[in-house]
Protein backbone atom coordinates (compact mmCIF):
# COMPACT_ATOMS: atom_id res chain seq x y z
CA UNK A 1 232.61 88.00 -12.99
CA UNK A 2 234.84 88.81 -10.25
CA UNK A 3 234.99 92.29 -9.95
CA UNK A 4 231.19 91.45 -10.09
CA UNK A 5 231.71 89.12 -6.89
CA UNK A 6 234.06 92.13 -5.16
CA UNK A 7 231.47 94.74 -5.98
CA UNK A 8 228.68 92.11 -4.26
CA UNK A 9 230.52 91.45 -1.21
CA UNK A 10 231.13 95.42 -1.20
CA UNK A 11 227.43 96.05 -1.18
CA UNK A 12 226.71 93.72 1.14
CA UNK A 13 229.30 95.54 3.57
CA UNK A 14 227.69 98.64 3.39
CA UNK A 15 224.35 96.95 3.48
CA UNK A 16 225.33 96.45 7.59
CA UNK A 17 224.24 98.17 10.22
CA UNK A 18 221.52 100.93 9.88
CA UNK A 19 220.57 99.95 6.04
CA UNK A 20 219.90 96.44 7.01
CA UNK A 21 218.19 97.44 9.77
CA UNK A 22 216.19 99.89 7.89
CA UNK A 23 215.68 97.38 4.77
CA UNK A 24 214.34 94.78 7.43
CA UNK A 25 211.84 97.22 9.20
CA UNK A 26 210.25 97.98 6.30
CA UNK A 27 208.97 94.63 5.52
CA UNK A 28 208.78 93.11 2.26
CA UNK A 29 206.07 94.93 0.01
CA UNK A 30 202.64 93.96 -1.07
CA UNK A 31 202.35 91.19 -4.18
CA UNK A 32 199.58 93.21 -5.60
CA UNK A 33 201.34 95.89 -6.66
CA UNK A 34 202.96 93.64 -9.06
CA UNK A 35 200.36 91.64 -9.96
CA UNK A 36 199.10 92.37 -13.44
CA UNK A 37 195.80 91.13 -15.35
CA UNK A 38 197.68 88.68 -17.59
CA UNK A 39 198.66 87.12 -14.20
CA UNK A 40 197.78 83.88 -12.79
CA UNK A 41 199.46 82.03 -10.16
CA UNK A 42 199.51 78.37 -10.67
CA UNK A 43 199.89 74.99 -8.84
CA UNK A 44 202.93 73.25 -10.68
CA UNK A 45 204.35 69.95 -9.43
CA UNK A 46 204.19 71.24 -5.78
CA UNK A 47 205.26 74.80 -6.62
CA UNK A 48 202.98 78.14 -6.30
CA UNK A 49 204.19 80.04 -9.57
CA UNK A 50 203.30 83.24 -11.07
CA UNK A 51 203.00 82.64 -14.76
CA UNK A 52 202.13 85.55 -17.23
CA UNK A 53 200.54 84.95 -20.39
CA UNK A 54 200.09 87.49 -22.87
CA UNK A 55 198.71 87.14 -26.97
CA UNK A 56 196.99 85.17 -29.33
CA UNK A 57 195.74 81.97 -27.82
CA UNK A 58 196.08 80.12 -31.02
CA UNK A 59 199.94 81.69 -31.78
CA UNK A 60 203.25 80.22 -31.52
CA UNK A 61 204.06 80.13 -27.96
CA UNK A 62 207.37 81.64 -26.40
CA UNK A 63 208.86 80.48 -22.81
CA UNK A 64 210.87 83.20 -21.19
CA UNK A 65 212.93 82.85 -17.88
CA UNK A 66 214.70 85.38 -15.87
CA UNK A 67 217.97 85.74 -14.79
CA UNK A 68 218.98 85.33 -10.63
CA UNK A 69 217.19 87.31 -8.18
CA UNK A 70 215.27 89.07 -11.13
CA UNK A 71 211.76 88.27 -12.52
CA UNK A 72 209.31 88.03 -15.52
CA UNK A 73 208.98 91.77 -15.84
CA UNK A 74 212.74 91.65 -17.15
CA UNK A 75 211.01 90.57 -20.22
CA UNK A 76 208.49 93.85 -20.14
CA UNK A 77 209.86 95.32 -23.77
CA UNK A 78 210.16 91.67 -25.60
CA UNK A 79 206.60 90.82 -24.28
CA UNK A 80 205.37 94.08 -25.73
CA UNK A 81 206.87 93.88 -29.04
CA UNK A 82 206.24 89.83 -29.58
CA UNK A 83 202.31 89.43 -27.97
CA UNK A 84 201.19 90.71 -31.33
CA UNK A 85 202.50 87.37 -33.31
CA UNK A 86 203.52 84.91 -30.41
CA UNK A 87 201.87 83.80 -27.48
CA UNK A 88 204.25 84.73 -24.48
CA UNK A 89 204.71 83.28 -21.92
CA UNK A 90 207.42 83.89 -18.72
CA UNK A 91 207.03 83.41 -14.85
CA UNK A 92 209.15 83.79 -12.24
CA UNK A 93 211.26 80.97 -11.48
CA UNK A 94 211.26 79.02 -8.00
CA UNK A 95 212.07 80.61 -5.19
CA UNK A 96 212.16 84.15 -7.03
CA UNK A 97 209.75 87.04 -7.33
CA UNK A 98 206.18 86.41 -6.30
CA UNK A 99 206.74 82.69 -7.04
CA UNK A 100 208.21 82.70 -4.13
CA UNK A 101 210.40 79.52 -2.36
CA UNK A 102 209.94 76.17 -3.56
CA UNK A 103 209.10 73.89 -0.68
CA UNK A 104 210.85 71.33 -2.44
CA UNK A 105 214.25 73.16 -2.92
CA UNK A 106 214.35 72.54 -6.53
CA UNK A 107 217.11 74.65 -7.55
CA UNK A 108 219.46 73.30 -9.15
CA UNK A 109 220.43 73.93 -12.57
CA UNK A 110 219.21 70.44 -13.73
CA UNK A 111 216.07 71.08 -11.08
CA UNK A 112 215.27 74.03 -12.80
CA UNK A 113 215.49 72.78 -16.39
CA UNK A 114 213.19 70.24 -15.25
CA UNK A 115 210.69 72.48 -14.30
CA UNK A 116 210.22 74.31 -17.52
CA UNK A 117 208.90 71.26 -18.64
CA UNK A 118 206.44 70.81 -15.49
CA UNK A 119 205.42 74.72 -16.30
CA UNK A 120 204.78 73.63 -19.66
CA UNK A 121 202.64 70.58 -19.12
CA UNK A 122 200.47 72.56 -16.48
CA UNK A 123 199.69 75.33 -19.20
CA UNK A 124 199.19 72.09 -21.97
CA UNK A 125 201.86 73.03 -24.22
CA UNK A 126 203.76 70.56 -26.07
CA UNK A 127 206.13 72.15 -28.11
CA UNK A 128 207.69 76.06 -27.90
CA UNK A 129 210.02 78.68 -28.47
CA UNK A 130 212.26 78.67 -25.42
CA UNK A 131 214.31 81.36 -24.11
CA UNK A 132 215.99 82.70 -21.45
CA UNK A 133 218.71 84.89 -19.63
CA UNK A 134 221.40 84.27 -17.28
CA UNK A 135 220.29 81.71 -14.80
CA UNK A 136 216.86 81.28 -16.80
CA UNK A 137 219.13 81.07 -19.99
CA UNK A 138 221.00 77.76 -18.11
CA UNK A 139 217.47 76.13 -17.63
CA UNK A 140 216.28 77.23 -21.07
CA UNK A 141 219.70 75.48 -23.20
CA UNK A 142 219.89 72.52 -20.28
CA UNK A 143 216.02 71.79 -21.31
CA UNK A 144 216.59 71.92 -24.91
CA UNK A 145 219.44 69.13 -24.01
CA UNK A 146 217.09 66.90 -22.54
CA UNK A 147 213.75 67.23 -24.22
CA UNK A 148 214.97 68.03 -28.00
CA UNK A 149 211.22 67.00 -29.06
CA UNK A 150 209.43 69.78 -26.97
CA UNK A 151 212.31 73.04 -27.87
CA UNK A 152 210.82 74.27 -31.63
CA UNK A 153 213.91 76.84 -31.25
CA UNK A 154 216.37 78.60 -28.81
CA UNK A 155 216.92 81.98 -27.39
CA UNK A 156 219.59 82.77 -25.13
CA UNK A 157 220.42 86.41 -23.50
CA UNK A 158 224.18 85.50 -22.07
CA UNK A 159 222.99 82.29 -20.38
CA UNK A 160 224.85 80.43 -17.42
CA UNK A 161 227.17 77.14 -18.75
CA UNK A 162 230.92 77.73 -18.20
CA UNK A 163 232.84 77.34 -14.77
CA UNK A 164 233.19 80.37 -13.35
CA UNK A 165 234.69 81.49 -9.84
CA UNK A 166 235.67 78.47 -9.09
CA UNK A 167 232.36 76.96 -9.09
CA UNK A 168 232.12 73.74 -11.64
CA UNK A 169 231.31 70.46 -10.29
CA UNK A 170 230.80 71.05 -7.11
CA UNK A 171 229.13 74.33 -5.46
CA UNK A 172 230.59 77.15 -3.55
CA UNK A 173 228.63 78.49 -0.48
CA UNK A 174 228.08 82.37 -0.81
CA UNK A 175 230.27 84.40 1.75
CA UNK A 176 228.59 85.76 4.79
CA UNK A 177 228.44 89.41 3.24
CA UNK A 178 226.88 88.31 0.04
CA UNK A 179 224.15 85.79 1.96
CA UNK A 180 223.22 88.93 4.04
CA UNK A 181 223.00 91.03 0.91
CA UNK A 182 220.85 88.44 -0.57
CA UNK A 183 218.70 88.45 2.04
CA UNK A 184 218.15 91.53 2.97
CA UNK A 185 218.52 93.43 -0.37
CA UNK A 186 218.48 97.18 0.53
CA UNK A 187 218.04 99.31 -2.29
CA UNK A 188 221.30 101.34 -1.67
CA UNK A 189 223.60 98.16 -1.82
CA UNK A 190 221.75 97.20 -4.53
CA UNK A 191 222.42 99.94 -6.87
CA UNK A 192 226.09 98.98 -6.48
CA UNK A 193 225.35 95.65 -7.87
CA UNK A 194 223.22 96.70 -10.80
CA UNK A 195 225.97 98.44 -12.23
CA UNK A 196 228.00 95.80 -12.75
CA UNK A 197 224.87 94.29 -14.46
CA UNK A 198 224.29 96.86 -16.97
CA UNK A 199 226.27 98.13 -19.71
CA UNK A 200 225.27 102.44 -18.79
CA UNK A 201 224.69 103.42 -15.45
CA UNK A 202 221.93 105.06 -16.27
CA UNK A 203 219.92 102.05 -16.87
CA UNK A 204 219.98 101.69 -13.14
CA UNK A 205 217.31 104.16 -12.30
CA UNK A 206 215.40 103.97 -8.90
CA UNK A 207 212.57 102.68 -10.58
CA UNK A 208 214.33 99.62 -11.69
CA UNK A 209 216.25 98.98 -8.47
CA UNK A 210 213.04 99.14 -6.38
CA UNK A 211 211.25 96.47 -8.48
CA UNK A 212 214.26 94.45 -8.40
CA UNK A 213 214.36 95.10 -4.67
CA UNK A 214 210.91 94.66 -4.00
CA UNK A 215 210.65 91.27 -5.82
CA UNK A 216 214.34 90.11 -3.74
CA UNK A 217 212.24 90.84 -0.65
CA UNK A 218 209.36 89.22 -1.07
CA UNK A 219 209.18 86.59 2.07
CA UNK A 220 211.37 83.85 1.62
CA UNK A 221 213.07 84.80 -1.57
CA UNK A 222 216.44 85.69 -0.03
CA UNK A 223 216.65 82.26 1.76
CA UNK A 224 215.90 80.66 -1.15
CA UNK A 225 218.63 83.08 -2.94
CA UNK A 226 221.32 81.60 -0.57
CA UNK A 227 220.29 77.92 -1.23
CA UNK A 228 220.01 78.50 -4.82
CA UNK A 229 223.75 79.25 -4.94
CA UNK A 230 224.39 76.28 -2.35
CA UNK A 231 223.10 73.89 -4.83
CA UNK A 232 224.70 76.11 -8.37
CA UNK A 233 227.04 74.14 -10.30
CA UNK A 234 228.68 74.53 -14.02
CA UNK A 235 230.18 71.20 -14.58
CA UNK A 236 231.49 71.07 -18.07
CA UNK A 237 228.71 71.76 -20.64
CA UNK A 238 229.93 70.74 -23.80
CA UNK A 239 228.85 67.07 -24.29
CA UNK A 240 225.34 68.76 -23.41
CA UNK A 241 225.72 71.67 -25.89
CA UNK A 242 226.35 69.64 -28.68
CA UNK A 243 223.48 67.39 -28.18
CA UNK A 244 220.74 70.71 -28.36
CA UNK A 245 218.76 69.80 -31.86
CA UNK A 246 217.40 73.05 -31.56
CA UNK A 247 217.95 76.17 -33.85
CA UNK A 248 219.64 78.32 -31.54
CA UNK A 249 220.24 82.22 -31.35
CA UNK A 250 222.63 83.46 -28.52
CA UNK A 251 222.45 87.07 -27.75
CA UNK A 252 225.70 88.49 -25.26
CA UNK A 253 226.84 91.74 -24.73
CA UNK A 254 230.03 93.05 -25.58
CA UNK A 255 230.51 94.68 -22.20
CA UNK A 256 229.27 91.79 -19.87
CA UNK A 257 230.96 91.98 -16.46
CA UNK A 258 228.90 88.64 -15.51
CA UNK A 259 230.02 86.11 -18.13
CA UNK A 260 232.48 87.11 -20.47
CA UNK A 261 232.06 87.23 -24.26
CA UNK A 262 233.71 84.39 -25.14
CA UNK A 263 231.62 82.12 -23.26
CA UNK A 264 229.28 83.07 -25.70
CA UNK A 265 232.04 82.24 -28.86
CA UNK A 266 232.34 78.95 -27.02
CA UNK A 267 228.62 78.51 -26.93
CA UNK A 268 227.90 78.91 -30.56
CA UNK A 269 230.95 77.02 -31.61
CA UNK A 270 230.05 73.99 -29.14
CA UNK A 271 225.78 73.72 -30.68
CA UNK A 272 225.06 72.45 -33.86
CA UNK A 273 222.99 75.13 -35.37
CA UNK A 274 223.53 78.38 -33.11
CA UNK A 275 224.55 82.00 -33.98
CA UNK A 276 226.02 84.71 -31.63
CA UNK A 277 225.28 88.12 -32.16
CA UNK A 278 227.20 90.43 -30.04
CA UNK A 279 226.05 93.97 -29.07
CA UNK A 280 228.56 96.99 -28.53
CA UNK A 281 227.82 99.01 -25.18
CA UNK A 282 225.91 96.32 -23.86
CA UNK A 283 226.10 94.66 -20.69
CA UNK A 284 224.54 91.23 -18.88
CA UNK A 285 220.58 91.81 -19.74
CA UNK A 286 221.09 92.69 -23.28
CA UNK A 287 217.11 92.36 -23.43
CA UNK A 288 216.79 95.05 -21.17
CA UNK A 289 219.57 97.41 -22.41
CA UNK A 290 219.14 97.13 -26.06
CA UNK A 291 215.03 95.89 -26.25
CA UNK A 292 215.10 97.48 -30.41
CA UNK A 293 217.94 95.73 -31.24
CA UNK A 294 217.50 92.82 -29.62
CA UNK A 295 213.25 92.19 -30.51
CA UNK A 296 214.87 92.58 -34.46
CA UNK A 297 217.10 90.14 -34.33
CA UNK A 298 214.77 87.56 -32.78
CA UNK A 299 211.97 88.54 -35.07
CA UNK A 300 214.22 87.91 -37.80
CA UNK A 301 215.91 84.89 -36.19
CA UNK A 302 212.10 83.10 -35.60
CA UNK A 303 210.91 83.57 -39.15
CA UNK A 304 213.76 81.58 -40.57
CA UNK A 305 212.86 79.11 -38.78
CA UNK A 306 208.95 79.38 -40.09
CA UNK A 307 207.62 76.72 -42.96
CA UNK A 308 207.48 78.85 -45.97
């Protein structure tokens, strides 16, 4: 995590100057580009969110959350592969991709575990399948601590819950360089960044930097970037982990340069019923890097957890 934080602040250096300037200029681009027919953008406690819902109205439903500054089309290849047999369903959390900023400012970790539960009720679902990764992985496990009636089972993809950089109880305010990074988000700085995400460079193709981009430059995102991290805190998660009733699968990868491995170990030791698998080669969006291996393992994972 921090030669993650180094690389960051080093992206955000050579963000200055003419790339900012350039990366400002050229506005933030149009939401309908993104915008796909499953789409529907929702009134939820306050909040305009993008919610996409995809397969069987009648099927087992699925909550998916995105990690920070990303959004729901992380989940592209597990959407694909599970809308046959589950009803899926991700959005992009407050203040992040065409959600946009809460005018609230919900976004802390407890704020945003609250939420799912507010996305849930607006969509009239009681119970689900919830998952998530990295920051969305936090509010995904923190939920399942607090509403252990409404989590049928748990997915995590190297999820937030150990202190890390100094940042437990209380929060750290992002240095100047990485604010201006996160607000301005030019494609070249970027890049930097994303391959300290991923596992192979060559996951970090233009393609996948400009959506990234695009959705960190949507108006108002990167301000709400910078608060998000004013109001981040890991305060010690074990009482919480071992109160999750849920059965629990936590997927990390075995070259994560975000959150180590053994937070992961520490994870599945801490909650009742959870199992790690680890992945070889693989870095912080294990969902992303390895979609075959990954999709398996949940598929496999869910129907033990099916009435016979």
């Amino acid at each position: 995590m921090k030669r993650l934080i180094v690389l960051l602040l080093v992206a955000a250096v050579a963000a200055a100057g003419f790339l900012v300037w350039k990366a400002l200029r050229a506005g933030p681009p149009a939401a309908e580009a993104y915008l796909a027919a499953d789409d529907r953008m929702l009134e939820v406690a306050g909040a305009r969110v993008r919610v996409r819902i995809e397969g069987p109205a009648d099927a087992p439903p699925i909550v998916l959350m995105h990690g920070f500054v990303y959004s729901l089309e992380s989940w592209d290849a597990w959407a694909a592969a599970l809308k046959a047999d589950y009803r899926v369903i991700r959005f992009d959390l407050l203040g992040h991709g065409l959600s946009g900023p809460d005018p609230e400012r919900r976004y802390s970790p407890d704020e945003r575990a609250r939420f799912v539960g507010d996305v849930m009720d607006a969509l009239g679902i009681e119970r689900a399948i919830v998952g998530g990764n990295s920051l969305g992985g936090l509010a995904a496990w923190r939920f399942a601590a607090f509403n252990p009636d409404r989590v049928v089972a748990l997915v995590l993809v190297a999820p937030g819950a150990y202190p890390i950089n100094g940042v437990a109880d209380s929060p750290l305010p992002p240095p100047p360089p990485m604010a201006l990074f996160l607000r301005t988000a030019s494609e070249p700085a970027l890049a930097v960044a994303m391959k300290n995400i991923y596992g192979d460079d060559s996951l970090v193709t233009a393609e996948r930097v400009k959506r990234v981009g695009d959705m960190m430059r949507q108006p108002g995102n990167g301000e709400a970037f910078v608060e998000s991290i004013e109001e981040f805190t890991l305060p010690d998660p074990e009482p919480l982990l071992r109160s999750i009733a849920a059965p629990t699968l936590i997927l990390w990868g075995a070259e994560d340069a975000v959150l180590p491995v053994e937070h992961g170990r520490r994870m599945a030791a801490a909650i009742p019923d959870a199992n790690l698998i680890v992945y070889d080669g693989v870095g912080h969006v294990a969902h992303e890097e390895a979609p075959a291996e990954t999709i398996a393992d949940v598929r496999a994972f869910l129907a033990a957890q099916s009435p016979a």
